[in-house]
PDB file of N, CA and C in Angstrom:
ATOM      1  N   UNK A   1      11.305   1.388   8.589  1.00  0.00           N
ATOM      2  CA  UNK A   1      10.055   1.632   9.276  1.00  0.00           C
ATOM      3  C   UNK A   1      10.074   0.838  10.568  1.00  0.00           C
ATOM      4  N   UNK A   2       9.875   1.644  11.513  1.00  0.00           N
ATOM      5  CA  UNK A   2       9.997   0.838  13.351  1.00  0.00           C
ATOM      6  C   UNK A   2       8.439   1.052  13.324  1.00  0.00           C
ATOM      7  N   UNK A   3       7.951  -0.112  13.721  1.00  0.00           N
ATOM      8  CA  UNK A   3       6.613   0.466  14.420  1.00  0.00           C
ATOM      9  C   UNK A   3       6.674  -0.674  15.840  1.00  0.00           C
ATOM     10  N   UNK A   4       6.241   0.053  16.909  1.00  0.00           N
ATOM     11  CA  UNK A   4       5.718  -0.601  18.007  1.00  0.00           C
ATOM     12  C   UNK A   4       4.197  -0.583  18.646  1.00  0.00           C
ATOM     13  N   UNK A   5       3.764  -1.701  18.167  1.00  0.00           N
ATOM     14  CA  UNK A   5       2.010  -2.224  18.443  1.00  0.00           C
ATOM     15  C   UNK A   5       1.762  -1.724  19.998  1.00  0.00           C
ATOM     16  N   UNK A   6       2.504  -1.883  20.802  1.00  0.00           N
ATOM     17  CA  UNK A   6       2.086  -1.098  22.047  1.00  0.00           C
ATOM     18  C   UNK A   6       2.034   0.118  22.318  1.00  0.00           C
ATOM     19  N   UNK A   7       2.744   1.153  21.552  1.00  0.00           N
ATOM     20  CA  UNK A   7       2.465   2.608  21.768  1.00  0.00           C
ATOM     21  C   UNK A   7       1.561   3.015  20.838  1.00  0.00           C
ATOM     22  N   UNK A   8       1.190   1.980  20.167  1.00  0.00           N
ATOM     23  CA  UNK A   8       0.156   2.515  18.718  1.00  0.00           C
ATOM     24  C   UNK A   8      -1.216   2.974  19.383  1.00  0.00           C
ATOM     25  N   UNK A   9      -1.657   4.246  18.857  1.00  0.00           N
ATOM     26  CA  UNK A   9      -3.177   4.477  19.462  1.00  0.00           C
ATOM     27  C   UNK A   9      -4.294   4.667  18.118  1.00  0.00           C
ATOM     28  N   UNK A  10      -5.262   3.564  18.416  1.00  0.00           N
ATOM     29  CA  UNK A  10      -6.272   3.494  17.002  1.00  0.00           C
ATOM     30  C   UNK A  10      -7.772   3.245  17.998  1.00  0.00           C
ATOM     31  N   UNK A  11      -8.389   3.634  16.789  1.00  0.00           N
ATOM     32  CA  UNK A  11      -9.786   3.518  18.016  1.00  0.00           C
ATOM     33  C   UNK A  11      -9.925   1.869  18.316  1.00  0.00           C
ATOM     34  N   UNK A  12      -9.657   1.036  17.606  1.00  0.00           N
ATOM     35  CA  UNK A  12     -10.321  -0.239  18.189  1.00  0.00           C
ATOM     36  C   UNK A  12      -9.024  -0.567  19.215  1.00  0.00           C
ATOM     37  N   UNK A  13      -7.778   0.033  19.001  1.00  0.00           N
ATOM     38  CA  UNK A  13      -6.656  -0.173  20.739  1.00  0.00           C
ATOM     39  C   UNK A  13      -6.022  -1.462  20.574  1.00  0.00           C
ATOM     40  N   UNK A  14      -6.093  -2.049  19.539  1.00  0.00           N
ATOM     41  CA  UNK A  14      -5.464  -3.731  19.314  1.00  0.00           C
ATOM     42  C   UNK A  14      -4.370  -3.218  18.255  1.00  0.00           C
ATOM     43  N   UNK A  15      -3.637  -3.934  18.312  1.00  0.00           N
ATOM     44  CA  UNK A  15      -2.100  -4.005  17.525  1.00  0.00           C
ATOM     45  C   UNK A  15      -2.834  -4.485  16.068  1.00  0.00           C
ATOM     46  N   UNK A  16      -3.484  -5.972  16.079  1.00  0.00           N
ATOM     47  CA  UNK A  16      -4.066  -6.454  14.964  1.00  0.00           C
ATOM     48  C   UNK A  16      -4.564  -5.270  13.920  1.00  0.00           C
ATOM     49  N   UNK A  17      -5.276  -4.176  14.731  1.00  0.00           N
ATOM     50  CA  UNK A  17      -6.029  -3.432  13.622  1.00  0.00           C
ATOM     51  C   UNK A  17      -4.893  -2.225  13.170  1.00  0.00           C
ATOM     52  N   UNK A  18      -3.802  -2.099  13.604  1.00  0.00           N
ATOM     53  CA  UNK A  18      -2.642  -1.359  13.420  1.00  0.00           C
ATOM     54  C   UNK A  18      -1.791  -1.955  12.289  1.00  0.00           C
ATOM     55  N   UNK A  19      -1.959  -3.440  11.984  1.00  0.00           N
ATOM     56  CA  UNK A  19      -1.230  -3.848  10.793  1.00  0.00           C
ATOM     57  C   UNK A  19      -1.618  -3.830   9.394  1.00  0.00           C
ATOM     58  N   UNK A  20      -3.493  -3.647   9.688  1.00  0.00           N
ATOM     59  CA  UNK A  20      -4.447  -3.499   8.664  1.00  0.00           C
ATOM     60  C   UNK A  20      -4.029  -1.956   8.002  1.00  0.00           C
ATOM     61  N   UNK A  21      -3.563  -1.239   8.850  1.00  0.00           N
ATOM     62  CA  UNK A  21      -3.191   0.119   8.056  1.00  0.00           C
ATOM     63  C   UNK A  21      -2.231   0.371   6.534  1.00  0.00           C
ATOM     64  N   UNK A  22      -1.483  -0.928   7.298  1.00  0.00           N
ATOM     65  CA  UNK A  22      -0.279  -0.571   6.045  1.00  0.00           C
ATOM     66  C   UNK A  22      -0.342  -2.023   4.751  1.00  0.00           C
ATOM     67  N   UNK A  23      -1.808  -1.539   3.854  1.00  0.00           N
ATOM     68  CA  UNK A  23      -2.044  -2.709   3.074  1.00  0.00           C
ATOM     69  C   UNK A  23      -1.381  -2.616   1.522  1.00  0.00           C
ATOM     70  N   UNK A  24      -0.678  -1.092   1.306  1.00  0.00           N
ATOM     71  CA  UNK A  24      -0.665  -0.833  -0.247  1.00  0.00           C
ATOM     72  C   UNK A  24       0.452  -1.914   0.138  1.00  0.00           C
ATOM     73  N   UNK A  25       1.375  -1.769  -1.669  1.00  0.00           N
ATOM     74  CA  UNK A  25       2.287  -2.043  -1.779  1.00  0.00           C
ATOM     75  C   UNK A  25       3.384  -1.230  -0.850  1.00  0.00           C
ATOM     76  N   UNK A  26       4.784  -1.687  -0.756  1.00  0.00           N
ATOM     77  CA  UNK A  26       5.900  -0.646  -0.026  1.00  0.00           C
ATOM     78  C   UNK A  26       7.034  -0.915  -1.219  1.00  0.00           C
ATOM     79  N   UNK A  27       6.702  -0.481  -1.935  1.00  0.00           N
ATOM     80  CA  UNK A  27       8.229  -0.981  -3.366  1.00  0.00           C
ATOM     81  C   UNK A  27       9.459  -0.438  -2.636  1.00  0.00           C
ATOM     82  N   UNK A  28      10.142   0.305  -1.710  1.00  0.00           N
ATOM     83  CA  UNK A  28      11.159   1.090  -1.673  1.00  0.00           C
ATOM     84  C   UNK A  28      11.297   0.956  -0.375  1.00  0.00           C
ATOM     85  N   UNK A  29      10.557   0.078   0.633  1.00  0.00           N
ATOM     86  CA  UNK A  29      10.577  -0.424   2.034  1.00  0.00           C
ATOM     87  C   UNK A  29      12.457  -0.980   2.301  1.00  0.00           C
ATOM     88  N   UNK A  30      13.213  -0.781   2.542  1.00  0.00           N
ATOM     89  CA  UNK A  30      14.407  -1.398   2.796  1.00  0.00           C
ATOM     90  C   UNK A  30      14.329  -2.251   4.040  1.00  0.00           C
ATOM     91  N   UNK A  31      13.693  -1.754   5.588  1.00  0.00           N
ATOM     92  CA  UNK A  31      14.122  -2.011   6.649  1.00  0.00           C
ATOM     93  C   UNK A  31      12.891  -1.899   7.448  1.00  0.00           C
ATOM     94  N   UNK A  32      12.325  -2.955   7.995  1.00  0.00           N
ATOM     95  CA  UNK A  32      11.002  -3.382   8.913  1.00  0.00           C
ATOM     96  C   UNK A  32      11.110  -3.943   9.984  1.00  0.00           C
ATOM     97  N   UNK A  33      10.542  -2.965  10.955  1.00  0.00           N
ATOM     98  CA  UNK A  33      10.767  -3.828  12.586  1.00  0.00           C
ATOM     99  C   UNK A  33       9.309  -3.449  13.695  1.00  0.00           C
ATOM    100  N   UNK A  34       8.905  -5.050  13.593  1.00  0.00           N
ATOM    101  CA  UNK A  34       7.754  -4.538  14.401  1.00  0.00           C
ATOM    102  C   UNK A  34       7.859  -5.035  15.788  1.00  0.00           C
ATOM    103  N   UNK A  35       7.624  -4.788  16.177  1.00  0.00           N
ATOM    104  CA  UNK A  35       7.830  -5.388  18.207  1.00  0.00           C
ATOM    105  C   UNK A  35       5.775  -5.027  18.646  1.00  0.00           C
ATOM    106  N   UNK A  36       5.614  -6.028  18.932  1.00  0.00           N
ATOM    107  CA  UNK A  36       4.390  -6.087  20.058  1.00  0.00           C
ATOM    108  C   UNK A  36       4.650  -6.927  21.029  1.00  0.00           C
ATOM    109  N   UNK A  37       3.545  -6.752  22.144  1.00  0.00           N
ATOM    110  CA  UNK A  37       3.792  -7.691  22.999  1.00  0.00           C
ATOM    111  C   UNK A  37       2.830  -8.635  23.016  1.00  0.00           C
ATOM    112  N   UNK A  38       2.235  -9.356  21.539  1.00  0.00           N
ATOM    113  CA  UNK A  38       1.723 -10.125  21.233  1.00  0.00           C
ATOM    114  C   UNK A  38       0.079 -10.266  21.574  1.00  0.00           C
ATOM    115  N   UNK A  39      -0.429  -9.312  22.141  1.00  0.00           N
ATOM    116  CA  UNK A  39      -1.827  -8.781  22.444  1.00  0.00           C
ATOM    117  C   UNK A  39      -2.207  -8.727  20.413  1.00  0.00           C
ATOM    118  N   UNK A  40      -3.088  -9.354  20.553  1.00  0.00           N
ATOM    119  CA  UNK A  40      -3.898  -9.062  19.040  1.00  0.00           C
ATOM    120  C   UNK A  40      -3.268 -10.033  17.933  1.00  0.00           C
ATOM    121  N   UNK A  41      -2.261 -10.712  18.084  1.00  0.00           N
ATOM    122  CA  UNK A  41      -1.683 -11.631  17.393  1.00  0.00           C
ATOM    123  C   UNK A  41      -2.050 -13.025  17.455  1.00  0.00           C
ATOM    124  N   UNK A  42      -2.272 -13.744  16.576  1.00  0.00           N
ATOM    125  CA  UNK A  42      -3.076 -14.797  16.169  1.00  0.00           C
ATOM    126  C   UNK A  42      -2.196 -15.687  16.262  1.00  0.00           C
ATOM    127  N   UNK A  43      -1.519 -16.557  16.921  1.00  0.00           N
ATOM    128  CA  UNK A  43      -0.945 -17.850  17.068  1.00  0.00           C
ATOM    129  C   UNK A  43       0.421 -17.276  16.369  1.00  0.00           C
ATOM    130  N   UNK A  44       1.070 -15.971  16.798  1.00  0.00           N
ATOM    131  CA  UNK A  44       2.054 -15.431  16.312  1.00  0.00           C
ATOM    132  C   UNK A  44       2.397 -15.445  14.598  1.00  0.00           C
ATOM    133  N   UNK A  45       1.330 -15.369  14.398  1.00  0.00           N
ATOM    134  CA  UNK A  45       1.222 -15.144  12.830  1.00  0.00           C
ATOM    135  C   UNK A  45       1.215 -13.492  12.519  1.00  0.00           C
ATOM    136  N   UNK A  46       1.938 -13.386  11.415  1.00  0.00           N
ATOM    137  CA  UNK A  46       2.344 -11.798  11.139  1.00  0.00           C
ATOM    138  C   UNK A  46       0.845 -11.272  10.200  1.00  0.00           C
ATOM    139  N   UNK A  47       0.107 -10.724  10.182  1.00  0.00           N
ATOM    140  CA  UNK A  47      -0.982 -10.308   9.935  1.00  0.00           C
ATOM    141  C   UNK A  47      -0.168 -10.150   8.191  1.00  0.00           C
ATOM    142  N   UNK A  48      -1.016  -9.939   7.089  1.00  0.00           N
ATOM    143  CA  UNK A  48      -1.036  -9.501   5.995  1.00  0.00           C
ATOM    144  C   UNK A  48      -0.612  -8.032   5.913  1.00  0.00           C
ATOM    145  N   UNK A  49       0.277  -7.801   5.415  1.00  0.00           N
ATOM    146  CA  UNK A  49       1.198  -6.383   5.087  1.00  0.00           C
ATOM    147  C   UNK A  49       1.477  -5.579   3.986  1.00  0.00           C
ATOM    148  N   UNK A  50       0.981  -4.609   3.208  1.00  0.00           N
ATOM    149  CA  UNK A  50       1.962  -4.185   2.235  1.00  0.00           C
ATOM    150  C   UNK A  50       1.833  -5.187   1.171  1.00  0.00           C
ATOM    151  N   UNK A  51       0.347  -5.558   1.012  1.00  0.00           N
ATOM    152  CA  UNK A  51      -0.284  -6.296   0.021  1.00  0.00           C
ATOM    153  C   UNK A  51       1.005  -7.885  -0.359  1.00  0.00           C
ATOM    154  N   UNK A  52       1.592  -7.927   0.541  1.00  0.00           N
ATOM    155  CA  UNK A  52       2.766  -8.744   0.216  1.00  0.00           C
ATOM    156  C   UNK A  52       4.228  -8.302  -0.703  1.00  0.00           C
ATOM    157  N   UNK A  53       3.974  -7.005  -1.024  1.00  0.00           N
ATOM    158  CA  UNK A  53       4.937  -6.610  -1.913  1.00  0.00           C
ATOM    159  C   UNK A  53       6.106  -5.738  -1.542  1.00  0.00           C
ATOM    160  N   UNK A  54       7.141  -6.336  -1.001  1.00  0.00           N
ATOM    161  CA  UNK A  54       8.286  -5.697  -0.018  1.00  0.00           C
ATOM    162  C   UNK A  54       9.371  -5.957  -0.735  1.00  0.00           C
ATOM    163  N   UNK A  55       9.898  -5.887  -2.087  1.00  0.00           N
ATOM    164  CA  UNK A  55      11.284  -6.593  -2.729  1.00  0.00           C
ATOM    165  C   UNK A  55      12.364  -6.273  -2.651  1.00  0.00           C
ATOM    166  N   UNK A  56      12.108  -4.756  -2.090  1.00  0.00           N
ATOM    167  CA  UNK A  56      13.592  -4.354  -1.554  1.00  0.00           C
ATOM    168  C   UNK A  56      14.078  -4.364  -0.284  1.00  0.00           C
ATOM    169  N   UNK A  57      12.986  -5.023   0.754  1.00  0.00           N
ATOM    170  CA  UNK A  57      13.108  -5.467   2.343  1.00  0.00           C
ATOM    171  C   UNK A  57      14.553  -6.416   2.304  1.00  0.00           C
ATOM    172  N   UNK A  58      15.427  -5.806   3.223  1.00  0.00           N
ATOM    173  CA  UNK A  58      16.761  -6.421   3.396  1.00  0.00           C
ATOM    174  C   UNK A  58      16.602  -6.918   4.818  1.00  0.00           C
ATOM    175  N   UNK A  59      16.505  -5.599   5.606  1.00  0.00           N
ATOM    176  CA  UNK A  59      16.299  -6.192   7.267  1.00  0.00           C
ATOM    177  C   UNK A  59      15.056  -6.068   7.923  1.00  0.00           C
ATOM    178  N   UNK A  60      15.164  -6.868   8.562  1.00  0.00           N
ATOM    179  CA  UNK A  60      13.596  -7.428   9.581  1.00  0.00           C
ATOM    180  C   UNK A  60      14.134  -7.941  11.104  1.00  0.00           C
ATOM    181  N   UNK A  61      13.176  -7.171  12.005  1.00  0.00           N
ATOM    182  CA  UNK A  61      13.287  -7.553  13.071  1.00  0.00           C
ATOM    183  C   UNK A  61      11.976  -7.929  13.294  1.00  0.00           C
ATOM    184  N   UNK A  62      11.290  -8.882  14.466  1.00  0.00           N
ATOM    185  CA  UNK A  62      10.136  -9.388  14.466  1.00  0.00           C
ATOM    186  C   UNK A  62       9.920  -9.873  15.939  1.00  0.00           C
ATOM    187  N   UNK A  63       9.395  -9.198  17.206  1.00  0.00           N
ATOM    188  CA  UNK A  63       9.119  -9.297  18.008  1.00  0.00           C
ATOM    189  C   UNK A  63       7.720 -10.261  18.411  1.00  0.00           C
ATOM    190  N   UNK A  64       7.545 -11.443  18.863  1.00  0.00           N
ATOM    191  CA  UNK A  64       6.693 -12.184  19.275  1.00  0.00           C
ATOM    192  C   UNK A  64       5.479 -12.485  18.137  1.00  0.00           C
ATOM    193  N   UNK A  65       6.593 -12.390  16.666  1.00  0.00           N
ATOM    194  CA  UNK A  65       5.763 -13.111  15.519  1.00  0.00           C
ATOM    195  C   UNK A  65       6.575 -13.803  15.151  1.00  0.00           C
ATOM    196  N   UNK A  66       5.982 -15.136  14.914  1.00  0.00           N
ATOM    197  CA  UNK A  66       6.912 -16.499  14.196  1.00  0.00           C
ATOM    198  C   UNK A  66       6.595 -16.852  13.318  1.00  0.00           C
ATOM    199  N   UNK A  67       5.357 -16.519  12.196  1.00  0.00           N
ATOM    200  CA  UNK A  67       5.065 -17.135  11.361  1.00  0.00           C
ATOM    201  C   UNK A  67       4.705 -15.726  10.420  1.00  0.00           C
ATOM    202  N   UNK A  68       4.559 -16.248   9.040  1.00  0.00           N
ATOM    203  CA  UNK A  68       4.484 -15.596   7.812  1.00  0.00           C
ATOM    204  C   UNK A  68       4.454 -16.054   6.375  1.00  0.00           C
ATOM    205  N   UNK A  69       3.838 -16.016   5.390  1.00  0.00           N
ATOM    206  CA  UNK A  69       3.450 -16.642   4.424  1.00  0.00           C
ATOM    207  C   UNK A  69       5.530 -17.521   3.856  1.00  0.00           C
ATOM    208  N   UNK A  70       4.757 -18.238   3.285  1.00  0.00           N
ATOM    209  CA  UNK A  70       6.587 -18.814   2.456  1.00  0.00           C
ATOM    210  C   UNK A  70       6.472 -17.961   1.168  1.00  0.00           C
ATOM    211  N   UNK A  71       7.887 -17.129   1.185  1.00  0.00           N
ATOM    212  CA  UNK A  71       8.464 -16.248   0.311  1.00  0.00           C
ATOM    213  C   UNK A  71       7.594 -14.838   0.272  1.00  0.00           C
ATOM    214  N   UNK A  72       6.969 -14.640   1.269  1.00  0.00           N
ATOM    215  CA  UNK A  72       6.909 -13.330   1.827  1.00  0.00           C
ATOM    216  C   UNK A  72       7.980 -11.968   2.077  1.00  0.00           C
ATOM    217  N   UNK A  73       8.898 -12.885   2.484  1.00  0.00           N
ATOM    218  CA  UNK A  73      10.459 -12.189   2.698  1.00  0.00           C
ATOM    219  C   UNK A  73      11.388 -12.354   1.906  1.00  0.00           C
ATOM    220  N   UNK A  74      11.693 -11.840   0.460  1.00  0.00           N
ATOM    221  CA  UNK A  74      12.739 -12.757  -0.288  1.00  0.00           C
ATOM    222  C   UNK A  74      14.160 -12.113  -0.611  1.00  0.00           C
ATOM    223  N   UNK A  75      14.458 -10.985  -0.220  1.00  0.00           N
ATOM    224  CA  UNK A  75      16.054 -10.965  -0.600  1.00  0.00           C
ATOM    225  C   UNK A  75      16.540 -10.088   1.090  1.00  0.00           C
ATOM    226  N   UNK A  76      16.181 -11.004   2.023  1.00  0.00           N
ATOM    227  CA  UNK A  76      16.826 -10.470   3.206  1.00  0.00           C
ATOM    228  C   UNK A  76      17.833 -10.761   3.543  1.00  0.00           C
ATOM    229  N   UNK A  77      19.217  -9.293   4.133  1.00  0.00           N
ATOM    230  CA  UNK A  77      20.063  -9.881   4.309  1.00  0.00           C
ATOM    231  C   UNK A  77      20.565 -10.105   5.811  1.00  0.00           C
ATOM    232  N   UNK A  78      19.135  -8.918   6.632  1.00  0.00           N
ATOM    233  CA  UNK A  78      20.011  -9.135   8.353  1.00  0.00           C
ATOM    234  C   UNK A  78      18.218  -9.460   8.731  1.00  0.00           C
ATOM    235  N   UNK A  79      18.184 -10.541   9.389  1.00  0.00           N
ATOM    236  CA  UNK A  79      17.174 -10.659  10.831  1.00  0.00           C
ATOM    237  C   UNK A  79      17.793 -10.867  12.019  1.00  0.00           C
ATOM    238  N   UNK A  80      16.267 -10.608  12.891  1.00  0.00           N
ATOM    239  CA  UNK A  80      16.018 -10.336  14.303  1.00  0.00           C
ATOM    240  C   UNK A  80      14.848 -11.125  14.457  1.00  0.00           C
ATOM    241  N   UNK A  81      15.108 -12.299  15.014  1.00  0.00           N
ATOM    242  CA  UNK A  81      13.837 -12.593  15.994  1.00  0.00           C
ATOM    243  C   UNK A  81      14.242 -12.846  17.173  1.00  0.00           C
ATOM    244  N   UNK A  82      13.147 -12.352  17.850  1.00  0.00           N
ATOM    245  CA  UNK A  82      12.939 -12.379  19.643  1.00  0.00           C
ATOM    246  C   UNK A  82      11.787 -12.112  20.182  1.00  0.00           C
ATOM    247  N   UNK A  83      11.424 -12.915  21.443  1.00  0.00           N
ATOM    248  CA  UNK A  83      10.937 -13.107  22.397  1.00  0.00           C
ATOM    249  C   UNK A  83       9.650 -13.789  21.476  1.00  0.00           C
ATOM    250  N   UNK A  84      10.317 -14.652  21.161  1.00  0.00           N
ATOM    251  CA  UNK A  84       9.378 -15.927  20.404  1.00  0.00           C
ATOM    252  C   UNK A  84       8.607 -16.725  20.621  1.00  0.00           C
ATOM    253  N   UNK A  85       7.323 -16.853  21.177  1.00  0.00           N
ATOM    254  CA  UNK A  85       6.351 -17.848  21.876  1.00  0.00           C
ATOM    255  C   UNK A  85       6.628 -19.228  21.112  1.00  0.00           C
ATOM    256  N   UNK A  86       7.496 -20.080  22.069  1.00  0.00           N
ATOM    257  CA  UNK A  86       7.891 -21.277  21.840  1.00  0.00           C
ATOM    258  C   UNK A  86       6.922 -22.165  21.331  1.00  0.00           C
ATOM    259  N   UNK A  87       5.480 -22.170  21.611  1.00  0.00           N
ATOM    260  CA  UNK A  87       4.334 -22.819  21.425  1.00  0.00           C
ATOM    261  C   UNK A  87       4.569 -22.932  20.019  1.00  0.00           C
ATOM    262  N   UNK A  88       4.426 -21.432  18.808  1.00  0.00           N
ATOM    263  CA  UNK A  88       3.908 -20.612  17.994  1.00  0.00           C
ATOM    264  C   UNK A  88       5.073 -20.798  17.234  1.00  0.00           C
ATOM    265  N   UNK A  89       6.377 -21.393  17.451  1.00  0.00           N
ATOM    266  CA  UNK A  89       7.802 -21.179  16.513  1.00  0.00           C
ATOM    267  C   UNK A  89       7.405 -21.996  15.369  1.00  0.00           C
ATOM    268  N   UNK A  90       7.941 -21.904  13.993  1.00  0.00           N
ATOM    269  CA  UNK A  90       8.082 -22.494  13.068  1.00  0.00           C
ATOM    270  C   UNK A  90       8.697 -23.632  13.576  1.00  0.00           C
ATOM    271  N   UNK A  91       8.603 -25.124  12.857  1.00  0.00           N
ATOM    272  CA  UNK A  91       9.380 -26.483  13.045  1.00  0.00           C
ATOM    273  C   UNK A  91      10.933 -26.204  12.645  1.00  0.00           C
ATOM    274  N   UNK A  92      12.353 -26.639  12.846  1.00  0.00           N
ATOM    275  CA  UNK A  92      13.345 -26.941  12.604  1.00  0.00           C
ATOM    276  C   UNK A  92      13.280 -27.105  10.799  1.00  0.00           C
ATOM    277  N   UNK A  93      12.539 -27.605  10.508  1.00  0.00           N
ATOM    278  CA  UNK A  93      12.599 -27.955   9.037  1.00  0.00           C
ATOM    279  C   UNK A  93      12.244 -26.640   8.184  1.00  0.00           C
ATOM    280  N   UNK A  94      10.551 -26.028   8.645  1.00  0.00           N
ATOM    281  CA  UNK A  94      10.365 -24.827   8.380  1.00  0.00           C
ATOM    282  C   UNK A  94      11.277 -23.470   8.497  1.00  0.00           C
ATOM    283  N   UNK A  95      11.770 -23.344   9.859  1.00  0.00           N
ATOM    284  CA  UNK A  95      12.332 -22.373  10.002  1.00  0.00           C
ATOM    285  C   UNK A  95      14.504 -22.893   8.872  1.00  0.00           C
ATOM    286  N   UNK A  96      14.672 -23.917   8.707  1.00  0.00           N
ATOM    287  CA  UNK A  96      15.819 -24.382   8.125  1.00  0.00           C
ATOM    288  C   UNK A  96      15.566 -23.789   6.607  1.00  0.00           C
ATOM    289  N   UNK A  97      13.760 -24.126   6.050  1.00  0.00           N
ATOM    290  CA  UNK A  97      13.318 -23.868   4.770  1.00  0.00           C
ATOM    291  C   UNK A  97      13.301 -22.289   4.643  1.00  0.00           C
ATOM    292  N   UNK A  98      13.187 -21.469   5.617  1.00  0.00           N
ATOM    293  CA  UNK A  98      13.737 -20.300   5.882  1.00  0.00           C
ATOM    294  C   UNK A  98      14.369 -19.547   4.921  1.00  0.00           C
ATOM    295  N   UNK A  99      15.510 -20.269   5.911  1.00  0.00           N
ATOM    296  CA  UNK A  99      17.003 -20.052   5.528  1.00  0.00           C
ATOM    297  C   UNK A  99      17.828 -20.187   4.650  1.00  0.00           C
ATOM    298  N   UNK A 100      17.196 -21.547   4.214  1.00  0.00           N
ATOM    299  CA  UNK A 100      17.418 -21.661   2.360  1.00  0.00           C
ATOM    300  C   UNK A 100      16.822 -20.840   1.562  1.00  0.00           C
ATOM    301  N   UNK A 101      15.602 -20.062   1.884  1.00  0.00           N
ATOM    302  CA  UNK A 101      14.863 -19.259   0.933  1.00  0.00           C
ATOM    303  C   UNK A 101      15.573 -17.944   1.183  1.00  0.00           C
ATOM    304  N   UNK A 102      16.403 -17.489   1.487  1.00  0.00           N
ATOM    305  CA  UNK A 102      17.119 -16.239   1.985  1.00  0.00           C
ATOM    306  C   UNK A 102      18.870 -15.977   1.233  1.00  0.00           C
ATOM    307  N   UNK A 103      19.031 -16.612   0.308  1.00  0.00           N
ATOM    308  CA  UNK A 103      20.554 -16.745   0.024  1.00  0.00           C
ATOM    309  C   UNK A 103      21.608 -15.519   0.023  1.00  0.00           C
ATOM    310  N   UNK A 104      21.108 -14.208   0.480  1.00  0.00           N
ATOM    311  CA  UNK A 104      21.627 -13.065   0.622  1.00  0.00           C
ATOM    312  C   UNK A 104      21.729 -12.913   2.021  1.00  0.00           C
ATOM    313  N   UNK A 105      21.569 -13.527   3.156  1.00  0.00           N
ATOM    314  CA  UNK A 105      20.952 -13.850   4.959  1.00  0.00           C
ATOM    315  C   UNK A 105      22.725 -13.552   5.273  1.00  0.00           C
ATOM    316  N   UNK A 106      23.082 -12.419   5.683  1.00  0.00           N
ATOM    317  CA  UNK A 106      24.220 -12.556   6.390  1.00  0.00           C
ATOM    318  C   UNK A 106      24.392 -12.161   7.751  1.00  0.00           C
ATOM    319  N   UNK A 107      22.925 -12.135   8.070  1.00  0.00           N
ATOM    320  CA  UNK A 107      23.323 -12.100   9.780  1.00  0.00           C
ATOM    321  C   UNK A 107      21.799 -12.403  10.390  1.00  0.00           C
ATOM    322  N   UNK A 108      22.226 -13.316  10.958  1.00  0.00           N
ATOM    323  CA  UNK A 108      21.109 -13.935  12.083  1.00  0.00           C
ATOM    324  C   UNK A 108      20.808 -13.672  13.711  1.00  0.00           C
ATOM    325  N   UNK A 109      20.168 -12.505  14.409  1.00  0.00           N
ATOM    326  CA  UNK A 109      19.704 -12.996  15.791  1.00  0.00           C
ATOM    327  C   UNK A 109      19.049 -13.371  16.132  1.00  0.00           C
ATOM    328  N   UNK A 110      19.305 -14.496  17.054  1.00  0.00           N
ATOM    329  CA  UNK A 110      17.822 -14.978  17.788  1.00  0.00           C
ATOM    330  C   UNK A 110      17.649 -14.700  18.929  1.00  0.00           C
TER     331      UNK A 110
END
């Protein structure tokens, strides 16, 4: 699933109310990539998704979101983050606690 928050058209026109759409579960979700350009995003926090229930999510890309519940993401094996509001990044320790929570992680971009 690609979605991009800037071509999205909803009556309230914010990305935020575009993430509220997709609240069920996604049991069979493999592959998630959202890109905004951070309009409607809360201190680059990833809004609530898919009631939290993604277990077969392997890859994630994540455009100008840095944050997300711990073990939200649990058997990923490729990410993407970019264009990361430095302010808004997880700490070295957090984002390290990551990486330990990922033991299937075989490919990293930043």
């Amino acid at each position: 699933l690609h979605l991009d928050a800037d071509s999205w058209q909803s009556s309230a026109a914010t990305s935020g109310t575009m993430f509220h759409q997709f609240k069920f579960p996604a049991p069979i979700l493999t592959s998630l990539t959202l890109v905004t350009d951070g309009r409607g995003i809360t201190n680059g926090i990833l809004p609530h998704m898919f009631s939290g229930e993604m277990p077969c999510l392997k890859k994630l890309c994540l455009k100008h979101l840095t944050a997300w519940p711990r073990g939200y993401f649990q058997s990923l094996t490729h990410v993407c983050l970019y264009d990361q509001n430095e302010s808004t990044r997880p700490t070295m320790d957090e984002f390290l606690d990551f990486l330990a929570s990922s033991p299937s992680l075989e490919e990293l971009a930043l």
